[in-house]
ModelCIF file with pLDDT and N, C-alpha, C, O atoms, coordinates in Angstrom:
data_MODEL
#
_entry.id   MODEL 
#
_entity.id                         1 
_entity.type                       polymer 
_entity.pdbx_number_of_molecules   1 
#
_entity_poly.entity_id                      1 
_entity_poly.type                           'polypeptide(L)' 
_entity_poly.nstd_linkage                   no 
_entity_poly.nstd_monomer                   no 
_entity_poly.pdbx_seq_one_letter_code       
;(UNK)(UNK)(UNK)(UNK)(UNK)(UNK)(UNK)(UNK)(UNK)(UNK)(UNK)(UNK)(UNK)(UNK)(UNK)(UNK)
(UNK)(UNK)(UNK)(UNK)(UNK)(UNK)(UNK)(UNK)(UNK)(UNK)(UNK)(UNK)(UNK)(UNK)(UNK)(UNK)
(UNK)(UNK)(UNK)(UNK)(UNK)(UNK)(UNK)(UNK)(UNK)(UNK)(UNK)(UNK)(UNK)
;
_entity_poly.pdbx_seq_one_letter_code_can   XXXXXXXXXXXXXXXXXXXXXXXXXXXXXXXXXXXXXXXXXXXXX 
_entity_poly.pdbx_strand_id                 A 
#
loop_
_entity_poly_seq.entity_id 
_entity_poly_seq.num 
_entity_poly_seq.mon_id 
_entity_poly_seq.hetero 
1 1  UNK n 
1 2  UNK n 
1 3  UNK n 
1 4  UNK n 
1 5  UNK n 
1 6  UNK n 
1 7  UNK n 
1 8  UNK n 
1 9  UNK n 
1 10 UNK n 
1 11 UNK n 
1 12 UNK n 
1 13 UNK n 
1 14 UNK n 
1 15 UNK n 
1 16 UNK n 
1 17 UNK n 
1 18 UNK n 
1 19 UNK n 
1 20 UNK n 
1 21 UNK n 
1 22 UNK n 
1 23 UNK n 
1 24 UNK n 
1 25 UNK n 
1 26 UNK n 
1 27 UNK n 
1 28 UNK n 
1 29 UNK n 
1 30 UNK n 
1 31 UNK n 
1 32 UNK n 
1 33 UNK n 
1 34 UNK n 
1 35 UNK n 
1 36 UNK n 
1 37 UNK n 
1 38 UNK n 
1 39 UNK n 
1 40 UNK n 
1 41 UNK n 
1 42 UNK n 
1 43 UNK n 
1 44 UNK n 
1 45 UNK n 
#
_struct_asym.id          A 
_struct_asym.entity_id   1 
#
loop_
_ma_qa_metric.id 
_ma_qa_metric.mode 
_ma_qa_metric.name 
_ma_qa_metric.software_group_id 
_ma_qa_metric.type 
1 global pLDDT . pLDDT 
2 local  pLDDT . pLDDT 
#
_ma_qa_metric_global.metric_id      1 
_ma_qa_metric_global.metric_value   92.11 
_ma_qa_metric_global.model_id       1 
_ma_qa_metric_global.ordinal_id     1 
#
loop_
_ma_qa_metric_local.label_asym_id 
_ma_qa_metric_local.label_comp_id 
_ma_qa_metric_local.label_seq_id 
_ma_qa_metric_local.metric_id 
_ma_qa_metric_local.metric_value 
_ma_qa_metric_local.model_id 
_ma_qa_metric_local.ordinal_id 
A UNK 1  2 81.00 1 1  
A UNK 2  2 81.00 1 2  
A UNK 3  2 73.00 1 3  
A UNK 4  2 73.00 1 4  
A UNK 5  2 78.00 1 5  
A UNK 6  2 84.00 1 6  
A UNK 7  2 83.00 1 7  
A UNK 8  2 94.00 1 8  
A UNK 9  2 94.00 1 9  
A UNK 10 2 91.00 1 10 
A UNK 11 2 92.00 1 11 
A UNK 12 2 95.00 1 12 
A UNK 13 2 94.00 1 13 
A UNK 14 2 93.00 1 14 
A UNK 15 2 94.00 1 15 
A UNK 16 2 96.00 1 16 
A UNK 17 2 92.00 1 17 
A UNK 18 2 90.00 1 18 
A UNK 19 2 94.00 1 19 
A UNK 20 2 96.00 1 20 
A UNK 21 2 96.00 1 21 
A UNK 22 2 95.00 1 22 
A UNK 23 2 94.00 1 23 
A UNK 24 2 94.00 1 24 
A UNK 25 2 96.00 1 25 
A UNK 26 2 96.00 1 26 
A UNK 27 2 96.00 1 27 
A UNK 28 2 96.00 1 28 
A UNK 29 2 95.00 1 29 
A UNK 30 2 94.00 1 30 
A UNK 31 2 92.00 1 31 
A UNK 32 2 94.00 1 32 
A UNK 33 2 96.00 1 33 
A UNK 34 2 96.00 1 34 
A UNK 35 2 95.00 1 35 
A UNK 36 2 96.00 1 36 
A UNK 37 2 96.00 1 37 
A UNK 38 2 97.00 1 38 
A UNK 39 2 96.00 1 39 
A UNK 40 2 95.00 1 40 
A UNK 41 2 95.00 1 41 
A UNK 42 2 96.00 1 42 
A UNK 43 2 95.00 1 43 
A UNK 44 2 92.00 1 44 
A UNK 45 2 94.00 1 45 
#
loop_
_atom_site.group_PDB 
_atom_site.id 
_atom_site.type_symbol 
_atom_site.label_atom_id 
_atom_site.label_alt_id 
_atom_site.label_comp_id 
_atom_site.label_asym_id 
_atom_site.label_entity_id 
_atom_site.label_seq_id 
_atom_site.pdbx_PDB_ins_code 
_atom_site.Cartn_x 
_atom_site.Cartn_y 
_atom_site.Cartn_z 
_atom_site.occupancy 
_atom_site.B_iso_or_equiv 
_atom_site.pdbx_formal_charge 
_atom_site.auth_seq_id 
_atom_site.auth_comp_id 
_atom_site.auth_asym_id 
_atom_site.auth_atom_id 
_atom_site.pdbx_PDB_model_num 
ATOM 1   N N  . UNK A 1 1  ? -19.430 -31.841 6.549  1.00 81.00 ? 1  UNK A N  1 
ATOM 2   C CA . UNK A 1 1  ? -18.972 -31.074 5.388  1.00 81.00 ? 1  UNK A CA 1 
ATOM 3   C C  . UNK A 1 1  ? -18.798 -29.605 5.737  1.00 81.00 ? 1  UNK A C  1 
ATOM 4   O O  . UNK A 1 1  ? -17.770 -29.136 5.248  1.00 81.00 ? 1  UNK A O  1 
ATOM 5   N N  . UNK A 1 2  ? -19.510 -28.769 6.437  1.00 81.00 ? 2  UNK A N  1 
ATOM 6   C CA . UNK A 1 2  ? -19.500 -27.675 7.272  1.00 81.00 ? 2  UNK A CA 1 
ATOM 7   C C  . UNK A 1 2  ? -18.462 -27.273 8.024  1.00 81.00 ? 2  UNK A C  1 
ATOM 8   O O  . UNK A 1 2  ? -18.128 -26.098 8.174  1.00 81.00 ? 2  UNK A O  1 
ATOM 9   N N  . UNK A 1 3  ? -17.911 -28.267 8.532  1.00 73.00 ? 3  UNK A N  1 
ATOM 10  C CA . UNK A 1 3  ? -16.468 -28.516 9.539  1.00 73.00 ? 3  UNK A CA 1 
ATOM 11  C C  . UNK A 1 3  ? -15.325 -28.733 8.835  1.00 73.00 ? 3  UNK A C  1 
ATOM 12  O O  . UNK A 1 3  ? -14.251 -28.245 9.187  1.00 73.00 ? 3  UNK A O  1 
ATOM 13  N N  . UNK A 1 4  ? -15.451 -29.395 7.906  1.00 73.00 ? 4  UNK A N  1 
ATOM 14  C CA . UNK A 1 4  ? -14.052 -30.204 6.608  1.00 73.00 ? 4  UNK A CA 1 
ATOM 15  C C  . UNK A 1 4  ? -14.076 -28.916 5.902  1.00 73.00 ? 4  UNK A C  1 
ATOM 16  O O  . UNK A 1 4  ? -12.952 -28.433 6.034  1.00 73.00 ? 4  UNK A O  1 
ATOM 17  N N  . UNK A 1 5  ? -14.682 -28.281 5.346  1.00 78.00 ? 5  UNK A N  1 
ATOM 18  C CA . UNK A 1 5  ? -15.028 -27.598 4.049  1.00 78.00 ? 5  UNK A CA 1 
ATOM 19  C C  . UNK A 1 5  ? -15.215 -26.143 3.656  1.00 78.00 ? 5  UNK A C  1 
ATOM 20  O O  . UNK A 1 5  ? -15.497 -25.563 2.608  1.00 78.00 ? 5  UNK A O  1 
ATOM 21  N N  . UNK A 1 6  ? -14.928 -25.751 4.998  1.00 84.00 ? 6  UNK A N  1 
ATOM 22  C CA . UNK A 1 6  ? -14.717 -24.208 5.044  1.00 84.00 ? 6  UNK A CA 1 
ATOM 23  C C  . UNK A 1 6  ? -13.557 -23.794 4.978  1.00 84.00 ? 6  UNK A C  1 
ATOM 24  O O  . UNK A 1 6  ? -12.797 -24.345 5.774  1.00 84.00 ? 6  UNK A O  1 
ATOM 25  N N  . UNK A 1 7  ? -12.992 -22.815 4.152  1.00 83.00 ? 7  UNK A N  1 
ATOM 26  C CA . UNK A 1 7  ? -11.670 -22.446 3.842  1.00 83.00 ? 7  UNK A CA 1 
ATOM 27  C C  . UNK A 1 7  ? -10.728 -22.827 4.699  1.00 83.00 ? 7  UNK A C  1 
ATOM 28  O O  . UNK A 1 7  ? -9.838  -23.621 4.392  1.00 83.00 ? 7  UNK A O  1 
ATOM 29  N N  . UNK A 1 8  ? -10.871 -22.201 6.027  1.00 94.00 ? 8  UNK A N  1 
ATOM 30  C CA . UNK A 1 8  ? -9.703  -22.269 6.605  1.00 94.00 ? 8  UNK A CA 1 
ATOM 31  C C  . UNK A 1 8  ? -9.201  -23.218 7.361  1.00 94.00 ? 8  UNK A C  1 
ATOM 32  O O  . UNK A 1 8  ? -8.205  -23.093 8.074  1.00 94.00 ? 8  UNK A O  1 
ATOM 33  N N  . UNK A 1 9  ? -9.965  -24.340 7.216  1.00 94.00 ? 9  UNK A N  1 
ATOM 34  C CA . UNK A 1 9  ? -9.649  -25.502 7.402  1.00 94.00 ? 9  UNK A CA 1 
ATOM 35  C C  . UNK A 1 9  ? -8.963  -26.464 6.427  1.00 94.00 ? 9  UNK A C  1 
ATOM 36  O O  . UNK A 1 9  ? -7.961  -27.118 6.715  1.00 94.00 ? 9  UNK A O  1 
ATOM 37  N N  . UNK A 1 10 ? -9.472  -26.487 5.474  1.00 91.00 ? 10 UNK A N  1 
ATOM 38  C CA . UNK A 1 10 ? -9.069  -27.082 4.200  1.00 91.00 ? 10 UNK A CA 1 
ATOM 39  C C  . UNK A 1 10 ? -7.368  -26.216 3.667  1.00 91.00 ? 10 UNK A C  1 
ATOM 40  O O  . UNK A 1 10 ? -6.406  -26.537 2.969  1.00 91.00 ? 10 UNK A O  1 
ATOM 41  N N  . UNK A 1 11 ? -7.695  -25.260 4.318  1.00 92.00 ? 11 UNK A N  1 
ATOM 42  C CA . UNK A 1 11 ? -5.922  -24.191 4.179  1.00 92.00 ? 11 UNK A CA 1 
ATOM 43  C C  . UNK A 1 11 ? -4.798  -25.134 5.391  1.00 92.00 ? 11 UNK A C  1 
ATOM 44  O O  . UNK A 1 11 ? -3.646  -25.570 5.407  1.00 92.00 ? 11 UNK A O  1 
ATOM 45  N N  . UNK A 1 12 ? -5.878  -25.085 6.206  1.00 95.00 ? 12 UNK A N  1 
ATOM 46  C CA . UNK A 1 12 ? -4.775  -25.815 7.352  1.00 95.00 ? 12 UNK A CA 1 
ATOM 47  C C  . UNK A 1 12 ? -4.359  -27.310 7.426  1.00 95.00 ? 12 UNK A C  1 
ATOM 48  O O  . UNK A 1 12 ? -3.288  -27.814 7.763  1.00 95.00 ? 12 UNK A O  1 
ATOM 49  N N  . UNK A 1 13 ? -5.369  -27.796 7.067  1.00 94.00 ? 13 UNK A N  1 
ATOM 50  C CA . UNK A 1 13 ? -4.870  -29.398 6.413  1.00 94.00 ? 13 UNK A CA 1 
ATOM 51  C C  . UNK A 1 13 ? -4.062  -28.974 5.193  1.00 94.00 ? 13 UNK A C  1 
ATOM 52  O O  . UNK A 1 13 ? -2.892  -28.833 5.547  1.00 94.00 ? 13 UNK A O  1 
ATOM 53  N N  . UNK A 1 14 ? -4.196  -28.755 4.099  1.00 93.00 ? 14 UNK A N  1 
ATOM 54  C CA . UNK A 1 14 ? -2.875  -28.143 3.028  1.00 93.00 ? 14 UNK A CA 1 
ATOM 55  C C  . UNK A 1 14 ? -1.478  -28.490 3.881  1.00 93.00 ? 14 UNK A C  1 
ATOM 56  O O  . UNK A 1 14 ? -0.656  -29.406 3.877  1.00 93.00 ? 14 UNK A O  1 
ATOM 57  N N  . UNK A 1 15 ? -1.681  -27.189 4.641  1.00 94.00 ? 15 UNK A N  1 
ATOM 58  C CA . UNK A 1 15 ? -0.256  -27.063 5.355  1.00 94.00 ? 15 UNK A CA 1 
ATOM 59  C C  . UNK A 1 15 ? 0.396   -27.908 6.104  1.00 94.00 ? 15 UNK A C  1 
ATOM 60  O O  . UNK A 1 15 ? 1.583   -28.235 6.133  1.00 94.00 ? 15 UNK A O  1 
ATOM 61  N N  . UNK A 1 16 ? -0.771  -28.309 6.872  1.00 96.00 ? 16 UNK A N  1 
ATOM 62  C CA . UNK A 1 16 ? -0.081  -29.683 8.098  1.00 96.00 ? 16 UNK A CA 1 
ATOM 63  C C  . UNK A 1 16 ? 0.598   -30.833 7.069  1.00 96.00 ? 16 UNK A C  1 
ATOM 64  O O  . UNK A 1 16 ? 1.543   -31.488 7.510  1.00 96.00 ? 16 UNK A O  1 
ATOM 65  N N  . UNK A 1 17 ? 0.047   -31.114 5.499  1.00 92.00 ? 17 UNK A N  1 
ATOM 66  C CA . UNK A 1 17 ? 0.392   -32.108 4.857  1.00 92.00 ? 17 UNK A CA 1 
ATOM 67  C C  . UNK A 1 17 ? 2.154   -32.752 4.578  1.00 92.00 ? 17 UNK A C  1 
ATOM 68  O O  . UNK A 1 17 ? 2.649   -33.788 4.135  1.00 92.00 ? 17 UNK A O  1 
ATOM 69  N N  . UNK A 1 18 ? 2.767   -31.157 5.257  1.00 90.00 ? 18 UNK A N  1 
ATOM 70  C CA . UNK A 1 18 ? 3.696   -31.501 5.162  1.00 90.00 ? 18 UNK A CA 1 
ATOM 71  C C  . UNK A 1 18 ? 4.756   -31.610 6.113  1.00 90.00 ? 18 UNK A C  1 
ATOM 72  O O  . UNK A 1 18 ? 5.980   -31.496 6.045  1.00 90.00 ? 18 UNK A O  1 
ATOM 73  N N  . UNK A 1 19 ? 3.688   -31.941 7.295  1.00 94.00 ? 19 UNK A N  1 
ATOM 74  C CA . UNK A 1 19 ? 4.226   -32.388 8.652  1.00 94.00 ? 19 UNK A CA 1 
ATOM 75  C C  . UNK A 1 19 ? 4.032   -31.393 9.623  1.00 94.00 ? 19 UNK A C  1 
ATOM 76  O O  . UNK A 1 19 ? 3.608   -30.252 9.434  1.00 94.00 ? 19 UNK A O  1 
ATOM 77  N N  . UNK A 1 20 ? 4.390   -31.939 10.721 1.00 96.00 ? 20 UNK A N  1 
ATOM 78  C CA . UNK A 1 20 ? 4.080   -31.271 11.699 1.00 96.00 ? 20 UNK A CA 1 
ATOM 79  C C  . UNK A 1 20 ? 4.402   -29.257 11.818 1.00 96.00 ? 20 UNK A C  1 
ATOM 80  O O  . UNK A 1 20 ? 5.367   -28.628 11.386 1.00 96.00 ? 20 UNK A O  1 
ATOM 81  N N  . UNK A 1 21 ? 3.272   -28.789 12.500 1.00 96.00 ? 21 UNK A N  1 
ATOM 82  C CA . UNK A 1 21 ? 3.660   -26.890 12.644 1.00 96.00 ? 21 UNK A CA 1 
ATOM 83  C C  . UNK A 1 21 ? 3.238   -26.694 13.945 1.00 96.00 ? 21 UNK A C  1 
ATOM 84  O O  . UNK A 1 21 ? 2.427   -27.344 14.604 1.00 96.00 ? 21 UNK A O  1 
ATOM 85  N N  . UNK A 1 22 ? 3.795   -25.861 14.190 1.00 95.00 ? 22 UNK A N  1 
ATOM 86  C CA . UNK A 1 22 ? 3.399   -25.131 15.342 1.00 95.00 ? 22 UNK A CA 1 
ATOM 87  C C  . UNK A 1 22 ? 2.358   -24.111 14.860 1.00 95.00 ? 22 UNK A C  1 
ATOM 88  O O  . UNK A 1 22 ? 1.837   -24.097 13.745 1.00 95.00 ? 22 UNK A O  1 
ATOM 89  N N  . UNK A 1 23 ? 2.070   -23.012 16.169 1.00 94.00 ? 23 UNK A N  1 
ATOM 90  C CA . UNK A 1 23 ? 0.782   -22.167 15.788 1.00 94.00 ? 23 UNK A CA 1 
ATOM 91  C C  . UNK A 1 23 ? 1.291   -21.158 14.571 1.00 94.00 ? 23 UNK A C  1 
ATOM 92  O O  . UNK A 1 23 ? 0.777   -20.657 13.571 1.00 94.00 ? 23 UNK A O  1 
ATOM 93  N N  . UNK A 1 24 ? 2.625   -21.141 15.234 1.00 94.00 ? 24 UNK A N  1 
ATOM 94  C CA . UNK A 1 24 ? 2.857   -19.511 14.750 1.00 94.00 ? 24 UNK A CA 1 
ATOM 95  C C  . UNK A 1 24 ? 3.551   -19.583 13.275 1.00 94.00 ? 24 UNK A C  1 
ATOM 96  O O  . UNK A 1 24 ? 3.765   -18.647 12.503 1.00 94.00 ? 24 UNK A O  1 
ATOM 97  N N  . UNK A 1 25 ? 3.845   -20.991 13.109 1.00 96.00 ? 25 UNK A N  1 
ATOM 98  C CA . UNK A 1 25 ? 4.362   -21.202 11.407 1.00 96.00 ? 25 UNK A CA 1 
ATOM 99  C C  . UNK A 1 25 ? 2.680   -21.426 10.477 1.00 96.00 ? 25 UNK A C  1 
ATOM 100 O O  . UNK A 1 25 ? 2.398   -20.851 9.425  1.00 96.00 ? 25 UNK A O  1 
ATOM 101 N N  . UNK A 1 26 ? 1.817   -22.361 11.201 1.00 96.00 ? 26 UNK A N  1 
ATOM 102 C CA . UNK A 1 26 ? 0.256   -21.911 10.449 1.00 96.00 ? 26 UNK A CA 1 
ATOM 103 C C  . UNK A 1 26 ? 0.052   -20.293 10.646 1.00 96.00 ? 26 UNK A C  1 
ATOM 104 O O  . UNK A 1 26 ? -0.519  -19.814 9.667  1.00 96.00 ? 26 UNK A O  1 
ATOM 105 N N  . UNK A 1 27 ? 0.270   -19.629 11.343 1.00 96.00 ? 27 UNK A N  1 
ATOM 106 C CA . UNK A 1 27 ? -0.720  -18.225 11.199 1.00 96.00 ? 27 UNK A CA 1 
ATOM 107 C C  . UNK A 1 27 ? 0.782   -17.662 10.327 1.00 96.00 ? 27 UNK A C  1 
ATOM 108 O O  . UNK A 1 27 ? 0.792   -16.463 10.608 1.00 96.00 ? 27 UNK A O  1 
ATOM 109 N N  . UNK A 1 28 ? 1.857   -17.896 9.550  1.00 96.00 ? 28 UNK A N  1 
ATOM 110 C CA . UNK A 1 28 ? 2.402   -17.477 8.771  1.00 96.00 ? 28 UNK A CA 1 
ATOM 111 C C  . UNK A 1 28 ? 1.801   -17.744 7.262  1.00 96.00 ? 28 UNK A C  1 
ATOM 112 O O  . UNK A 1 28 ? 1.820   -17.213 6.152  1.00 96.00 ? 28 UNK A O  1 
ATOM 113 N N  . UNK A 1 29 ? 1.095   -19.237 8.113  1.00 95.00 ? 29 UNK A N  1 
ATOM 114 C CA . UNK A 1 29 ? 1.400   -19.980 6.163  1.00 95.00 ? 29 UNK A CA 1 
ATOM 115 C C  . UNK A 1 29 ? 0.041   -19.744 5.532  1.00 95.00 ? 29 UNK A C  1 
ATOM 116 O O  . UNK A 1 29 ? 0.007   -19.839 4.305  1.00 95.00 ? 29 UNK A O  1 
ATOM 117 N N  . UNK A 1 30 ? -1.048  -19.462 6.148  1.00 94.00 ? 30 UNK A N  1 
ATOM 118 C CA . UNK A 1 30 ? -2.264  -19.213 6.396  1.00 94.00 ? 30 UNK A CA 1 
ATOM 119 C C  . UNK A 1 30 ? -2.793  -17.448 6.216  1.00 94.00 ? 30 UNK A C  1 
ATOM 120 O O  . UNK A 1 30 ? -3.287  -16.656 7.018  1.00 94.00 ? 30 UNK A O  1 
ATOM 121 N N  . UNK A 1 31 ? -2.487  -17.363 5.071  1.00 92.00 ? 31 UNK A N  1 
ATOM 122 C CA . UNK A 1 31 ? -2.674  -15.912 4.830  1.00 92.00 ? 31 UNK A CA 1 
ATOM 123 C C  . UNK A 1 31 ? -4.387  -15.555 5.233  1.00 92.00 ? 31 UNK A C  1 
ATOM 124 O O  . UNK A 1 31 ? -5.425  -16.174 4.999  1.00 92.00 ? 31 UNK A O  1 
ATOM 125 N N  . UNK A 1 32 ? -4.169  -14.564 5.774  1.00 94.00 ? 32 UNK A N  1 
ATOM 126 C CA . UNK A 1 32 ? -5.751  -13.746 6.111  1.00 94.00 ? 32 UNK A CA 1 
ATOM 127 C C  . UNK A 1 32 ? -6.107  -14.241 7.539  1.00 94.00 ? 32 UNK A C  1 
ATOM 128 O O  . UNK A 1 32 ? -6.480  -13.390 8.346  1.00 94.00 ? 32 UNK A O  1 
ATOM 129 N N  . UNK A 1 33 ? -6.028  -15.509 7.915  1.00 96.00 ? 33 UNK A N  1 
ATOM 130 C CA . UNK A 1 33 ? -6.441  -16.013 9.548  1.00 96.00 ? 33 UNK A CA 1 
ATOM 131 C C  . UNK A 1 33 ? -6.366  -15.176 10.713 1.00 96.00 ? 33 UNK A C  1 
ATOM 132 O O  . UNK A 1 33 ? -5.241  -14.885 11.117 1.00 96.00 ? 33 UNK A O  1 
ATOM 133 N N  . UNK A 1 34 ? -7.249  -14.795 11.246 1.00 96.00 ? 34 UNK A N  1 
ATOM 134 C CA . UNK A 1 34 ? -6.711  -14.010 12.611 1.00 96.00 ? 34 UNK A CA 1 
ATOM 135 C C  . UNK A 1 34 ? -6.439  -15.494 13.675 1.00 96.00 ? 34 UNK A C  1 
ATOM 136 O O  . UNK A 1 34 ? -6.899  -16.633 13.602 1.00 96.00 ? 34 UNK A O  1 
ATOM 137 N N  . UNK A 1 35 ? -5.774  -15.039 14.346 1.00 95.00 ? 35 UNK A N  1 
ATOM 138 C CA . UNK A 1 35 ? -5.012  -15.888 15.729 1.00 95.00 ? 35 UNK A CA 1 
ATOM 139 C C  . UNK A 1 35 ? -6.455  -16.520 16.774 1.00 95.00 ? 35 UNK A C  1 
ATOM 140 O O  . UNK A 1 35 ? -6.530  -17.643 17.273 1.00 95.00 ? 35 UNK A O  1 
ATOM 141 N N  . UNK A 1 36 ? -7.363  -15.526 16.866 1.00 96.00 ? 36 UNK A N  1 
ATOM 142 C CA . UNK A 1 36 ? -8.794  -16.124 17.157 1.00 96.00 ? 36 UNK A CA 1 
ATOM 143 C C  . UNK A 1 36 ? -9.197  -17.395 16.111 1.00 96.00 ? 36 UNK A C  1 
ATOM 144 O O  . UNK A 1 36 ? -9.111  -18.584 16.417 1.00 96.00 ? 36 UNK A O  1 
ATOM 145 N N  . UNK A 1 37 ? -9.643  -16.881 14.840 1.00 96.00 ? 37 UNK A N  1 
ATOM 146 C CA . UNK A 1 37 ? -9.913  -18.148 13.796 1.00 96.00 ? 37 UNK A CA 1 
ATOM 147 C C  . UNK A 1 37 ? -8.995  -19.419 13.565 1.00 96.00 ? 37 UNK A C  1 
ATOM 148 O O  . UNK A 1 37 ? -9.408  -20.450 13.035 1.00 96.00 ? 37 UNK A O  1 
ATOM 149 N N  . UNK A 1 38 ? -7.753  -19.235 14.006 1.00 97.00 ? 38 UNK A N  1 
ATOM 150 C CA . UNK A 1 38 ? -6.744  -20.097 13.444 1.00 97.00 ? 38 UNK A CA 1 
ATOM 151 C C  . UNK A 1 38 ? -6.746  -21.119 15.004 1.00 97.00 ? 38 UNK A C  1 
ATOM 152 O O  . UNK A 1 38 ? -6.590  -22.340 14.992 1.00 97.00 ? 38 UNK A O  1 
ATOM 153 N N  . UNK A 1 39 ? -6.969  -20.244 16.328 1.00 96.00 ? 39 UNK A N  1 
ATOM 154 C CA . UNK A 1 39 ? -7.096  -21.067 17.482 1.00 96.00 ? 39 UNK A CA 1 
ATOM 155 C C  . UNK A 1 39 ? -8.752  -21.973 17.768 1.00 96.00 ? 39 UNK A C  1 
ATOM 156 O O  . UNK A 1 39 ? -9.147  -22.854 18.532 1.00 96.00 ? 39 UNK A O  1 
ATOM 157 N N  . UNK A 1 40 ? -9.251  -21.263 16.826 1.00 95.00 ? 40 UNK A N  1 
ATOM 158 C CA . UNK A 1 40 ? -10.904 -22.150 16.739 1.00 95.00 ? 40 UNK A CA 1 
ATOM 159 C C  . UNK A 1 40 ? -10.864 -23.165 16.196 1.00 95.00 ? 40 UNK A C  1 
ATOM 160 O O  . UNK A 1 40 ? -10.938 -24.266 16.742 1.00 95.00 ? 40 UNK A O  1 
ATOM 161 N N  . UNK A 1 41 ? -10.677 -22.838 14.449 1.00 95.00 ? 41 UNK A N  1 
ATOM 162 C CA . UNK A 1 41 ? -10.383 -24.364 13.792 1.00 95.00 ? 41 UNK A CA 1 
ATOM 163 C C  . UNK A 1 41 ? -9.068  -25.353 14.229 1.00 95.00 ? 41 UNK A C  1 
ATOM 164 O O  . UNK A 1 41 ? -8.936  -26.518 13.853 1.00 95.00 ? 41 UNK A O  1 
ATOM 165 N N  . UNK A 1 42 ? -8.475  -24.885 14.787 1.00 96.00 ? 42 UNK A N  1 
ATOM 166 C CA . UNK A 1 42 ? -7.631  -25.821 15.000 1.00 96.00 ? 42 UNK A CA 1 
ATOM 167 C C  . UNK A 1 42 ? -8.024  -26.901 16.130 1.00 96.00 ? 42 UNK A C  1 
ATOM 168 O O  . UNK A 1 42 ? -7.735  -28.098 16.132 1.00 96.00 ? 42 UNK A O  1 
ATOM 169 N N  . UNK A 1 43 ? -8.923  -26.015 17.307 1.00 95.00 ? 43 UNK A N  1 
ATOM 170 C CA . UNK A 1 43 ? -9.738  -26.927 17.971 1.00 95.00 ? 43 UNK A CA 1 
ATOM 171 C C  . UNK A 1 43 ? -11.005 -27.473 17.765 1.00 95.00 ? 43 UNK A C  1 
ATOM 172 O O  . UNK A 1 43 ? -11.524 -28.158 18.646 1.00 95.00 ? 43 UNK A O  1 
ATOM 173 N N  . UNK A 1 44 ? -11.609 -27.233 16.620 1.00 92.00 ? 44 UNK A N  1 
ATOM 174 C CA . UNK A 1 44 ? -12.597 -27.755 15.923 1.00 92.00 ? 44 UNK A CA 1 
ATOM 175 C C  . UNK A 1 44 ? -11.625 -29.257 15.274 1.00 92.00 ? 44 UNK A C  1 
ATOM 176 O O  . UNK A 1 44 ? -11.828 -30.434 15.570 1.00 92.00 ? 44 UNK A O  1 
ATOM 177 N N  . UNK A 1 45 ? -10.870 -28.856 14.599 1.00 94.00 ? 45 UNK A N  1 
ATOM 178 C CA . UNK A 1 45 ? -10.034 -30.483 13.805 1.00 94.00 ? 45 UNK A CA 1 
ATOM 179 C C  . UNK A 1 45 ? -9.986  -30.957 14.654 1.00 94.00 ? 45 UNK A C  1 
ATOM 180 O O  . UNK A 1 45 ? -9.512  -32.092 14.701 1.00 94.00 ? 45 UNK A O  1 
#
């Protein structure tokens, strides 16, 4: 729940829902993420 359930994860599943992104269309769609956080959770999922 720690891993699923923290914002910016639950932001990035949102987004993927509507198919496939690259990095740089999530760190558009993903307001506030720095490029560090957005390259963590993404290897955390």
């Amino acid at each position: 729940l720690g891993i699923v359930g923290d914002k910016w994860s639950l932001l990035i599943v949102r987004n993927l829902s509507q198919g496939p992104r690259r990095f740089t269309e999530l760190k558009r769609a993903v307001d506030g993420i720095s490029k560090r956080m957005l390259t963590v959770t993404l290897r955390d999922l």
